[in-house]
Protein backbone atom coordinates (compact mmCIF):
# COMPACT_ATOMS: atom_id res chain seq x y z
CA UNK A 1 -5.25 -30.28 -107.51
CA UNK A 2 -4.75 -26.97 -107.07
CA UNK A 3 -7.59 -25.92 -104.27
CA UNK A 4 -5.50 -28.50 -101.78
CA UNK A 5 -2.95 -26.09 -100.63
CA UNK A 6 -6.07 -22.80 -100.05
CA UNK A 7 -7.78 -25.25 -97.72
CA UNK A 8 -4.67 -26.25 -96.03
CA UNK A 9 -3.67 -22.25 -95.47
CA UNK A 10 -7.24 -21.88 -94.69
CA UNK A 11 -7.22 -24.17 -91.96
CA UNK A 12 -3.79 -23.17 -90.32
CA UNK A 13 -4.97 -19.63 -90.18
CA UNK A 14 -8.20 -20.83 -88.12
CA UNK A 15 -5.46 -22.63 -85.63
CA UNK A 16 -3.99 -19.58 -85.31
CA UNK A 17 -6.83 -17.62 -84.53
CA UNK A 18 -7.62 -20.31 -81.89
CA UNK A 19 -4.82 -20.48 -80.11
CA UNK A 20 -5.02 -16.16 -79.69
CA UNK A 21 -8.09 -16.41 -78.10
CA UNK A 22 -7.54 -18.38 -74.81
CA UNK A 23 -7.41 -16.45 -71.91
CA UNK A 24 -4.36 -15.48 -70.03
CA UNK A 25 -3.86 -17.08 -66.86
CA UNK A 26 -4.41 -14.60 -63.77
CA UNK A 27 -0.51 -12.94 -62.86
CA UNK A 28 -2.43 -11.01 -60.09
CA UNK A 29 -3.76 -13.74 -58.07
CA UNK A 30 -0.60 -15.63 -58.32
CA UNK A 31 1.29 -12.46 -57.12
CA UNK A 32 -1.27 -12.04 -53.65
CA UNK A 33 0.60 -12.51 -50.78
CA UNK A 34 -0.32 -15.17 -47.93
CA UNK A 35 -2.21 -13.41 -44.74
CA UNK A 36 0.31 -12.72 -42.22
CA UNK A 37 -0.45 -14.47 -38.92
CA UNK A 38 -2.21 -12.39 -36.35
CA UNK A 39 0.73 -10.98 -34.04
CA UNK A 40 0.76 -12.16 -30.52
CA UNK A 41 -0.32 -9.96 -27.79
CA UNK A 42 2.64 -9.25 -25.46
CA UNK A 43 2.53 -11.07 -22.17
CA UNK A 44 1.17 -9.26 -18.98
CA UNK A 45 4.39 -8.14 -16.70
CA UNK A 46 5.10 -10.41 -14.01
CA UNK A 47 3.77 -9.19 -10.70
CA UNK A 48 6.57 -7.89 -8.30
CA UNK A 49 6.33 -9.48 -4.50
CA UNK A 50 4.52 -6.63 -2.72
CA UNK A 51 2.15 -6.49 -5.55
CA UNK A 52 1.47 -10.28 -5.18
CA UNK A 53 0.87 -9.71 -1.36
CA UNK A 54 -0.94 -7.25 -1.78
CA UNK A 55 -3.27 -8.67 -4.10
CA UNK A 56 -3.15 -11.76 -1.95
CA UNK A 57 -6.26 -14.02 -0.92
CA UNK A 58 -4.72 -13.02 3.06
CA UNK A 59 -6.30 -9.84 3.02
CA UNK A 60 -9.89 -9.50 3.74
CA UNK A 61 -12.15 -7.25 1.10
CA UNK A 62 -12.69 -4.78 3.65
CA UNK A 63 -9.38 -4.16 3.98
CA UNK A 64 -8.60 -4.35 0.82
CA UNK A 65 -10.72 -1.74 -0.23
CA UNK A 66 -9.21 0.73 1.62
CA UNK A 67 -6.26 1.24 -0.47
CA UNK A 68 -7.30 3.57 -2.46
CA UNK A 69 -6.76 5.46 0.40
CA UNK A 70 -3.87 3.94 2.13
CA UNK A 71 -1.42 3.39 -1.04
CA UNK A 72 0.06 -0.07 0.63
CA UNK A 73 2.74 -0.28 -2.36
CA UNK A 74 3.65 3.38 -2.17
CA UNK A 75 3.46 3.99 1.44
CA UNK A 76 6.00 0.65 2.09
CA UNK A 77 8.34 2.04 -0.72
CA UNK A 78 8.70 5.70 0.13
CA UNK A 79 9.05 3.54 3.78
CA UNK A 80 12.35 1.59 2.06
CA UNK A 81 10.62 -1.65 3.43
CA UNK A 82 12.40 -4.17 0.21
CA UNK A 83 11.24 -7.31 2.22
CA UNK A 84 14.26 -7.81 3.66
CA UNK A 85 14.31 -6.26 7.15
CA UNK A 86 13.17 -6.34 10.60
CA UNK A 87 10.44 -4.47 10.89
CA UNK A 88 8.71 -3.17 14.18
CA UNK A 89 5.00 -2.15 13.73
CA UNK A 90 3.81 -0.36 16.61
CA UNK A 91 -0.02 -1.15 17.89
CA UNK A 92 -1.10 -2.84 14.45
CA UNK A 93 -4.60 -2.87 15.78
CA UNK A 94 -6.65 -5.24 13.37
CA UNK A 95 -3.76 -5.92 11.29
CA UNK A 96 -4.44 -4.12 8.54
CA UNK A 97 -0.82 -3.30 7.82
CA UNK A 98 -0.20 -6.95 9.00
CA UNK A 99 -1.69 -8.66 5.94
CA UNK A 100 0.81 -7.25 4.11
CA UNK A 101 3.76 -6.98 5.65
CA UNK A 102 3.71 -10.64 7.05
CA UNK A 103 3.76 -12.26 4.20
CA UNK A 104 6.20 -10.35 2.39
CA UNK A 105 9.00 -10.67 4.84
CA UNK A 106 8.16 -14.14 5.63
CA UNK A 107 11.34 -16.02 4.42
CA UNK A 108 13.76 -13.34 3.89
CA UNK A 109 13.07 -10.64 6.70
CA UNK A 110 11.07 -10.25 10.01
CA UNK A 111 7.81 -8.79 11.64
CA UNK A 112 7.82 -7.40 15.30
CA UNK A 113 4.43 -6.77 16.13
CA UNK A 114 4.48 -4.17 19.35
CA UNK A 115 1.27 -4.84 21.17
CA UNK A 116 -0.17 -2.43 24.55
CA UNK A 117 0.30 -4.45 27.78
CA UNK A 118 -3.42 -4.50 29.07
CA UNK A 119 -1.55 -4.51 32.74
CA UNK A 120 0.14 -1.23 32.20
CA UNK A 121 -2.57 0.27 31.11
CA UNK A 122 -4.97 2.66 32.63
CA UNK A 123 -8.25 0.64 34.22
CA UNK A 124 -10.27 1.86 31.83
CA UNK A 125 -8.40 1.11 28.87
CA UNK A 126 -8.06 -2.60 30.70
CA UNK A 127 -10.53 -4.44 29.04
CA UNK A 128 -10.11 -2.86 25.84
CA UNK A 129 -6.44 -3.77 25.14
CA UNK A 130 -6.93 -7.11 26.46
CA UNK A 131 -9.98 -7.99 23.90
CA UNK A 132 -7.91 -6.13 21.19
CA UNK A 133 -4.71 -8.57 21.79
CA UNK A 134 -6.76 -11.35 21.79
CA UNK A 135 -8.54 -10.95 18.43
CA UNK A 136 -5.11 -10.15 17.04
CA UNK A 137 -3.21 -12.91 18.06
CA UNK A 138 -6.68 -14.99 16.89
CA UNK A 139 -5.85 -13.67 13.67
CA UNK A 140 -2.28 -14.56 13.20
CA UNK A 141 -3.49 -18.26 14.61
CA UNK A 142 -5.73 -18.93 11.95
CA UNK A 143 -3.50 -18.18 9.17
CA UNK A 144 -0.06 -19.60 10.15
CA UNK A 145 1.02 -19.76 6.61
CA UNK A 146 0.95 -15.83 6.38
CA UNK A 147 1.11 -15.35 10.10
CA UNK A 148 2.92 -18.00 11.45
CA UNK A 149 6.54 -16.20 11.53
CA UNK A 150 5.01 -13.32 12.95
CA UNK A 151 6.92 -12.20 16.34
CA UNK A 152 4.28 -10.56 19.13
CA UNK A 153 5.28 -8.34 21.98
CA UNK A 154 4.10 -6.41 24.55
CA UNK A 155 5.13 -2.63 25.81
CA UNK A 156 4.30 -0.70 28.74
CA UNK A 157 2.96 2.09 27.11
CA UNK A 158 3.72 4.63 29.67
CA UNK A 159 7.28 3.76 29.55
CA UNK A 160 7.75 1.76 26.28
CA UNK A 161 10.62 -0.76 26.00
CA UNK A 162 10.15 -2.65 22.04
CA UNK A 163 13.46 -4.41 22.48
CA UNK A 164 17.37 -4.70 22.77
CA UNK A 165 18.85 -1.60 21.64
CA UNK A 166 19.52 -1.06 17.65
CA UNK A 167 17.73 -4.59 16.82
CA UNK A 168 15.58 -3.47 13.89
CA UNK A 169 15.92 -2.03 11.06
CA UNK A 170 12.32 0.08 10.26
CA UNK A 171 9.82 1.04 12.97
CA UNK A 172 6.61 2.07 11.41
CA UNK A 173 3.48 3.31 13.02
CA UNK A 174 -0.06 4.55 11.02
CA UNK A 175 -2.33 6.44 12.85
CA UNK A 176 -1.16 6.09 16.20
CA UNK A 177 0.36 9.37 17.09
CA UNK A 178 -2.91 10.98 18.28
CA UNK A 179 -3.48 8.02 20.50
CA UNK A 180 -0.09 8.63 22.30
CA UNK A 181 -0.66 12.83 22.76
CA UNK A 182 -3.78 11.77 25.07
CA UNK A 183 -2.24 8.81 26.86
CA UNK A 184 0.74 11.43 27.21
CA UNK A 185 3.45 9.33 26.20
CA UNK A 186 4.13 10.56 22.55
CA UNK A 187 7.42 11.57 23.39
CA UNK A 188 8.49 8.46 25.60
CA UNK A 189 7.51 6.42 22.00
CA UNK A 190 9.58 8.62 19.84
CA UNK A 191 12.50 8.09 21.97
CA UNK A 192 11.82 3.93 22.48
CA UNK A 193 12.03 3.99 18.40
CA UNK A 194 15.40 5.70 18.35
CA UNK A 195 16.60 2.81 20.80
CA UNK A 196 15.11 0.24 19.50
CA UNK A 197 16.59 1.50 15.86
CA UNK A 198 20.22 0.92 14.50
CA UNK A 199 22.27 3.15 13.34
CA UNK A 200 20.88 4.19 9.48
CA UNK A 201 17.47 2.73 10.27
CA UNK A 202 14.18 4.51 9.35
CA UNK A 203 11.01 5.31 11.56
CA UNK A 204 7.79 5.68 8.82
CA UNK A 205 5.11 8.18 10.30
CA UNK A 206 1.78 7.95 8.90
CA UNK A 207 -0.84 10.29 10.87
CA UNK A 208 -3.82 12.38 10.51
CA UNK A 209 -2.43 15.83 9.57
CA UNK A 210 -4.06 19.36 11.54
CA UNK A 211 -4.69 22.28 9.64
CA UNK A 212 -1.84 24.96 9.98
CA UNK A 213 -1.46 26.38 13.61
CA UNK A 214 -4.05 23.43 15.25
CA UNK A 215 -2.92 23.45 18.75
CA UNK A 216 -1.99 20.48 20.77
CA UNK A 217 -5.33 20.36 22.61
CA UNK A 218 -6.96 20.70 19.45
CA UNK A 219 -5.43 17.75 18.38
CA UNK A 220 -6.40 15.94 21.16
CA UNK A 221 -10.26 16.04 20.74
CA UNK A 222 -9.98 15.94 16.75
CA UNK A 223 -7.26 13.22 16.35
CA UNK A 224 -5.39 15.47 14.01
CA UNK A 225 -1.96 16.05 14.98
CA UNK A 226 0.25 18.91 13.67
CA UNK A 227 3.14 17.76 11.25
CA UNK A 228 5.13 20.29 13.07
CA UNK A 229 4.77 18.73 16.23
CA UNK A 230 5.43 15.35 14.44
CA UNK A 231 8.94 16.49 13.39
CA UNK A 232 9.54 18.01 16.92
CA UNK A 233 9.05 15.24 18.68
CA UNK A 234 11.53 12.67 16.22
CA UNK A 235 14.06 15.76 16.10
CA UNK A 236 14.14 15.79 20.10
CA UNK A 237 14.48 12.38 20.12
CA UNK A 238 17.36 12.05 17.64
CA UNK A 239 16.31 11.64 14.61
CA UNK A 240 16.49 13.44 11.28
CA UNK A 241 13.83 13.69 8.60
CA UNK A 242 14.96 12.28 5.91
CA UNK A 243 11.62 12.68 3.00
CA UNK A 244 7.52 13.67 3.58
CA UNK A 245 5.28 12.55 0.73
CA UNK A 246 1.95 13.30 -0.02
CA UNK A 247 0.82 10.06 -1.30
CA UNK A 248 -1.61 10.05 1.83
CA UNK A 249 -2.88 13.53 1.23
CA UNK A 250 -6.98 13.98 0.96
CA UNK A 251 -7.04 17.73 0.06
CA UNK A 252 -11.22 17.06 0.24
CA UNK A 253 -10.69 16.91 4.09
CA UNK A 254 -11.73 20.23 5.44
CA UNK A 255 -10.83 18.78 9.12
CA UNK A 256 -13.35 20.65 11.13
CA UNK A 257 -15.87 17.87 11.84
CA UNK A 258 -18.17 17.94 14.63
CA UNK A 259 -16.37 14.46 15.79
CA UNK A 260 -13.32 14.82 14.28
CA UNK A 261 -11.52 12.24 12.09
CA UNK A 262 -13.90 9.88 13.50
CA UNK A 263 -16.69 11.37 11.30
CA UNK A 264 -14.73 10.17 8.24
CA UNK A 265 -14.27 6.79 6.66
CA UNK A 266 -14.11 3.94 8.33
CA UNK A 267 -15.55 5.31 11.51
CA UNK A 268 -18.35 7.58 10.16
CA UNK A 269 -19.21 8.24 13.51
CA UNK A 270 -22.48 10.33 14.21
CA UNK A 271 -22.76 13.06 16.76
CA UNK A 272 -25.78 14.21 18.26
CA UNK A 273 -27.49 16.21 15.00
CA UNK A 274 -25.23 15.46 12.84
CA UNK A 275 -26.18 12.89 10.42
CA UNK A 276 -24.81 13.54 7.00
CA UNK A 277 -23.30 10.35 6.57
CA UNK A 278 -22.95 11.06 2.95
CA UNK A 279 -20.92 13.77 3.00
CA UNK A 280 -18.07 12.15 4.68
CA UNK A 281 -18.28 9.33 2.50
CA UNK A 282 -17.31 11.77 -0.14
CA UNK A 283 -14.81 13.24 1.88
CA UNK A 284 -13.28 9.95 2.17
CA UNK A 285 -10.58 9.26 4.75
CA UNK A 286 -8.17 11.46 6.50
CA UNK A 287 -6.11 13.73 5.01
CA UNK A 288 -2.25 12.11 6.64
CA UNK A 289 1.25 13.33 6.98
CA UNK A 290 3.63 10.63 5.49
CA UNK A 291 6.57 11.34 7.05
CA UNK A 292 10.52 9.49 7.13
CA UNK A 293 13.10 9.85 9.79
CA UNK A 294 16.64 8.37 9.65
CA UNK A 295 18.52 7.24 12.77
CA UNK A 296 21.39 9.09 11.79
CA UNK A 297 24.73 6.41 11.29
CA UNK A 298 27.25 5.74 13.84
CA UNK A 299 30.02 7.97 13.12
C-alpha cells in the first residue's frame, strides 16, 4: 500500500518534464512586418500648349529636326508670343515657323502671314515668288485644322505696306534680313513693322550674325548681317531694343565659307572645289543674332 503514492509522484514529475519540453512558438515571425506596397511613380508633368504644338503630328520630321538648332519654345518665349496675340510673320517661306505658330494661336490669338507680291517684284525674282506662294498657300489648304485660321497677305516689297497702322501685336521675321540688304529695302521693312505695330508691341529678329566689323557688302555675298547694323536700322526706325539672347548662337560657325551661310545646314551648298560636305554638317547651322525691339508706348 505504500509504493501507490512513489508511482503517483513518479508519474507527475514525467508530466512535468513533458510539458517543459515543447517548443516555444516563434515571437519573431509573428513580429515581421507586412511588405509595404511598391510606391507609385509620380505622374509625367502635363505638357504646356507650345510644347504640345510643338511636338505636334503638324510638323513634318524634317522640320522638326531642326530644332535643335532653332529652339522653337525658347525663341517664341524670349519673343513674349503667350498664344494670345496677333502675330505678323514676315516671308514664312516653307512655313517652318508656321507649323507652330498656327496652331497655337488658333482659338485664342491670330496669324498674319506677310507673303512677297510676285507683281512687285523684280522679273527675275517673278517666277520664284509666285511658285513659292503657291506651295505655301498649298500647305495651309491641306491642313485646315492647323491652317485653316491662318490670314495670308501680300506686300510690295519695295515699298512694304503689312496693314492698318498699330493692328498687331508681334512682328517676327527669321532669316530674312539678308534677303532685304540685297533687294535694298531693309530699311523700308523696319519702318513698315513700326507701323504696322501698336504702341508696346515687339518686333523678334532672328538673323545670321557677321563676325565683328563685316561690312555691308560683305554681308551681302555671305548672308551674314552685322548685329550692329540690325539695331541701326530698328533704332532709325523707332524702335528700342528691349533684350538679345544667345539661344541661337553656334560658336562652331567660323563664318568664312567659300559660299557663305549657304554652305551650312540645310543648304550645304557646294562651290566649285569645295566639297567637304562633312565639315559643315559638324558646323551645323548658322550662328544667329536673336534680337527684341519694343515699339515704345504711347505717352
Amino acid at each position: 500500500m505504500q509504493k501507490l503514492p512513489l508511482v503517483l509522484s513518479l508519474g507527475l514529475v514525467l508530466a512535468a518534464c513533458g510539458q517543459s519540453e515543447a517548443p516555444a512558438p516563434d515571437a519573431s515571425a509573428a513580429a515581421e512586418p507586412a511588405t509595404a506596397p511598391a510606391a507609385a511613380e509620380p505622374a509625367a508633368p502635363e505638357m504646356s500648349k507650345i510644347e504640345k504644338v510643338i511636338a505636334g503630328a503638324q510638323r513634318s520630321e524634317a522640320n522638326r529636326a531642326r530644332d535643335a538648332f532653332r529652339h522653337p519654345q525658347q525663341t517664341l518665349d524670349f519673343f513674349m508670343v503667350s498664344g494670345t496675340e496677333t502675330v505678323l510673320e514676315i516671308t514664312p517661306g516653307g512655313g517652318w515657323y508656321t507649323e507652330i505658330l498656327a496652331p497655337y494661336l488658333k482659338g485664342s490669338g491670330k496669324l498674319i502671314a506677310a507673303v512677297i507680291d510676285p507683281a512687285t517684284a523684280s522679273e527675275r525674282a517673278r517666277a520664284y515668288y509666285t511658285e513659292s506662294n503657291q506651295k505655301f498657300r498649298d500647305k495651309l489648304a491641306a491642313d485646315a485644322d492647323s491652317y485653316g485660321e491662318v490670314q495670308v497677305v501680300e506686300f510690295n516689297s519695295a515699298e512694304p505696306v503689312f496693314g492698318e497702322p498699330e493692328s498687331v501685336q508681334r512682328v517676327l521675321t527669321f532669316r530674312n534680313v539678308h534677303n532685304w540688304s540685297n533687294a535694298g529695302s531693309d530699311q523700308a521693312m523696319f519702318d513698315a513693322f513700326f507701323a504696322v505695330l501698336e504702341p508696346g508691341g515687339v518686333l523678334g529678329v532672328v538673323e545670321h550674325r557677321a563676325a565683328e566689323g563685316a561690312s555691308k557688302e560683305d554681308s551681302m555675298k555671305s548672308g551674314y548681317v552685322s548685329e550692329a547694323e540690325v539695331i541701326a536700322m530698328a533704332e532709325k526706325a523707332g524702335f528700342v531694343l528691349d533684350a538679345s539672347s544667345e539661344v541661337n548662337a553656334n560658336p562652331a560657325d567660323t563664318k568664312d565659307h567659300p559660299s557663305g551661310v549657304w554652305n551650312l545646314p540645310p543648304n550645304l551648298r557646294m562651290s566649285e572645289g569645295d566639297e567637304d560636305k562633312a565639315k559643315y554638317e559638324a558646323i551645323g547651322e548658322s550662328d544667329r543674332m536673336t534680337l527684341r525691339f519694343m515699339k515704345p508706348s504711347a505717352t
